[in-house]
Protein backbone atom coordinates (compact mmCIF):
# COMPACT_ATOMS: atom_id res chain seq x y z
CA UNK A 1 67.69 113.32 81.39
CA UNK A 2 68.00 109.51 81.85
CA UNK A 3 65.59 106.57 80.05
CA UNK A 4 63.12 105.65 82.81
CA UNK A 5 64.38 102.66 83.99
CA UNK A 6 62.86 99.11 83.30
CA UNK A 7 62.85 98.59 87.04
CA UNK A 8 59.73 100.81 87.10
CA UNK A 9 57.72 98.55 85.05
CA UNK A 10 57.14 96.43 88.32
CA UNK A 11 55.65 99.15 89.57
CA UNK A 12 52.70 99.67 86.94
CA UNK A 13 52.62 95.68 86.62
CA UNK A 14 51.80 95.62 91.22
CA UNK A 15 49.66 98.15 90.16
CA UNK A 16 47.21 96.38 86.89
CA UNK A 17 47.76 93.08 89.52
CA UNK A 18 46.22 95.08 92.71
CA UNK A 19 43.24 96.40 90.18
CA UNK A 20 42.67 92.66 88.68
CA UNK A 21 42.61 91.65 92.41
CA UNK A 22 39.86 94.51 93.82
CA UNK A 23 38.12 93.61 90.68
CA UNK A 24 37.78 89.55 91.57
CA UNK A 25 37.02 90.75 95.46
CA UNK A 26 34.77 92.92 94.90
CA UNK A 27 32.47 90.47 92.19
CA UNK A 28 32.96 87.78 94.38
CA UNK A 29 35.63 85.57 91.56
CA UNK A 30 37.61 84.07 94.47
CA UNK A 31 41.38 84.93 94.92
CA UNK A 32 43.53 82.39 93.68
CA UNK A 33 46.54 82.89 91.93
CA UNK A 34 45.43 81.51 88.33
CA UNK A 35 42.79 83.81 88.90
CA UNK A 36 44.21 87.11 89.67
CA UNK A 37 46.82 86.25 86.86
CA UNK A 38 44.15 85.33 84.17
CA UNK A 39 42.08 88.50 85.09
CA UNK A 40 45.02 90.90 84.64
CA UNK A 41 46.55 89.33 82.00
CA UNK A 42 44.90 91.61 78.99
CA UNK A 43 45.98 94.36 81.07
CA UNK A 44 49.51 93.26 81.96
CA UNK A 45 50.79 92.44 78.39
CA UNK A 46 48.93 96.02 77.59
CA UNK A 47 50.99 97.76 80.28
CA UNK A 48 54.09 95.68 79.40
CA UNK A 49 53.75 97.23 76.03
CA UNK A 50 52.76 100.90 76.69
CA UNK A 51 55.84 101.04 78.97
CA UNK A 52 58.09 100.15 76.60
CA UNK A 53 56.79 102.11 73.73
CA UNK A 54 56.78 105.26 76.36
CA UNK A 55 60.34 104.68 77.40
CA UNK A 56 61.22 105.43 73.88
CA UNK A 57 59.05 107.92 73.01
CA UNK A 58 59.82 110.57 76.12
CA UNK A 59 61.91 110.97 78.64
CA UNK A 60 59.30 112.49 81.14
CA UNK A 61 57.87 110.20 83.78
CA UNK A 62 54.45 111.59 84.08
CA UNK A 63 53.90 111.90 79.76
CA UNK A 64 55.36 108.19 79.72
CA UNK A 65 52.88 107.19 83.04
CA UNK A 66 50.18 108.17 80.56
CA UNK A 67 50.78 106.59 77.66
CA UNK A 68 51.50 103.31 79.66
CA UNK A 69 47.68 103.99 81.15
CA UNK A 70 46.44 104.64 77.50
CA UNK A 71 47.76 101.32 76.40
CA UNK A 72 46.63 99.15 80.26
CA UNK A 73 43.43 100.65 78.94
CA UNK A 74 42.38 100.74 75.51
CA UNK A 75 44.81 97.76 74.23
CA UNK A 76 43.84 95.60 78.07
CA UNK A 77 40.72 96.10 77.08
CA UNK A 78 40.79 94.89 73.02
CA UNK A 79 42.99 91.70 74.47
CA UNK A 80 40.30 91.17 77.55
CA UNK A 81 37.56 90.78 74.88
CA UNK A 82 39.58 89.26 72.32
CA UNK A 83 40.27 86.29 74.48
CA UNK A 84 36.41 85.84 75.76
CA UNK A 85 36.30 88.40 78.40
CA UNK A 86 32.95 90.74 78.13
CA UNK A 87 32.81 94.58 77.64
CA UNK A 88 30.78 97.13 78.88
CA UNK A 89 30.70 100.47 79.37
CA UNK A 90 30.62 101.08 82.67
CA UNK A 91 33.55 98.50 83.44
CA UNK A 92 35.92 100.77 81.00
CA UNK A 93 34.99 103.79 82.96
CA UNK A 94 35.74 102.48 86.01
CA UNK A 95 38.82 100.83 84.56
CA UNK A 96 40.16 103.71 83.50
CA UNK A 97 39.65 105.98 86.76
CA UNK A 98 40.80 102.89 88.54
CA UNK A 99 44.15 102.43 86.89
CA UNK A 100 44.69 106.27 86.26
CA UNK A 101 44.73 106.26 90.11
CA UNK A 102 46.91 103.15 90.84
CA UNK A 103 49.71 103.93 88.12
CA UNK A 104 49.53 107.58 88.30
CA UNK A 105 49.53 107.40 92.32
CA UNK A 106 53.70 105.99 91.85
CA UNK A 107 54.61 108.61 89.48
CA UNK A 108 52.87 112.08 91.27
CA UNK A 109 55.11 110.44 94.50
CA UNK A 110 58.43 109.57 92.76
CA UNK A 111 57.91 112.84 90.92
CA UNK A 112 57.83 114.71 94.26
CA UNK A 113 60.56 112.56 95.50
CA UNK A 114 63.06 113.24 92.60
CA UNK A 115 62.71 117.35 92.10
């Protein structure tokens, strides 16, 4: 079985970008670029990371989809405070269902796709 391929790191990184973007809808942040981009940040350098350090540590799509979520969510989260952003408990629980869903949703269909 083949590396996953780097190409489907722009699919996790649409999917932390569509989150950041429901997120600044739905608490009214306005949706300009800068915006989206500084809201998903935390989480796209997290998700840039967890893919790569999957990639290398399996071979299966759907064990690598989840350590790329653990990292979007635990590491996204450490870098979203870090750099001034607040924390609460009820925003990590809904950040995790949320991107569980949106980079889970790509794999379960590619999955199907492939075997």
């Amino acid at each position: 079985m083949k590396r996953i391929p780097f190409s489907y790191l722009a699919l996790d990184l649409i999917a932390v970008t569509i989150f950041a973007l429901i997120g600044r809808m739905s608490h009214q942040h306005g949706l300009t670029a800068l915006g989206v981009l500084l809201t998903a940040a935390p989480f796209l350098v997290a998700t840039l990371i967890g893919f790569i350090v999957g990639r290398y540590l399996t071979r299966n799509l759907m064990v690598q989809g989840l350590i790329v979520w653990l990292f979007t969510l635990n590491l996204g989260m450490i870098l979203r405070v870090a750099f001034g952003g607040g924390f609460a408990v009820s925003f990590y629980i809904v950040t995790a269902i949320a991107l569980l869903i949106f980079c889970g949703i790509w794999r379960l269909l590619l999955r199907k796709s492939i075997y």
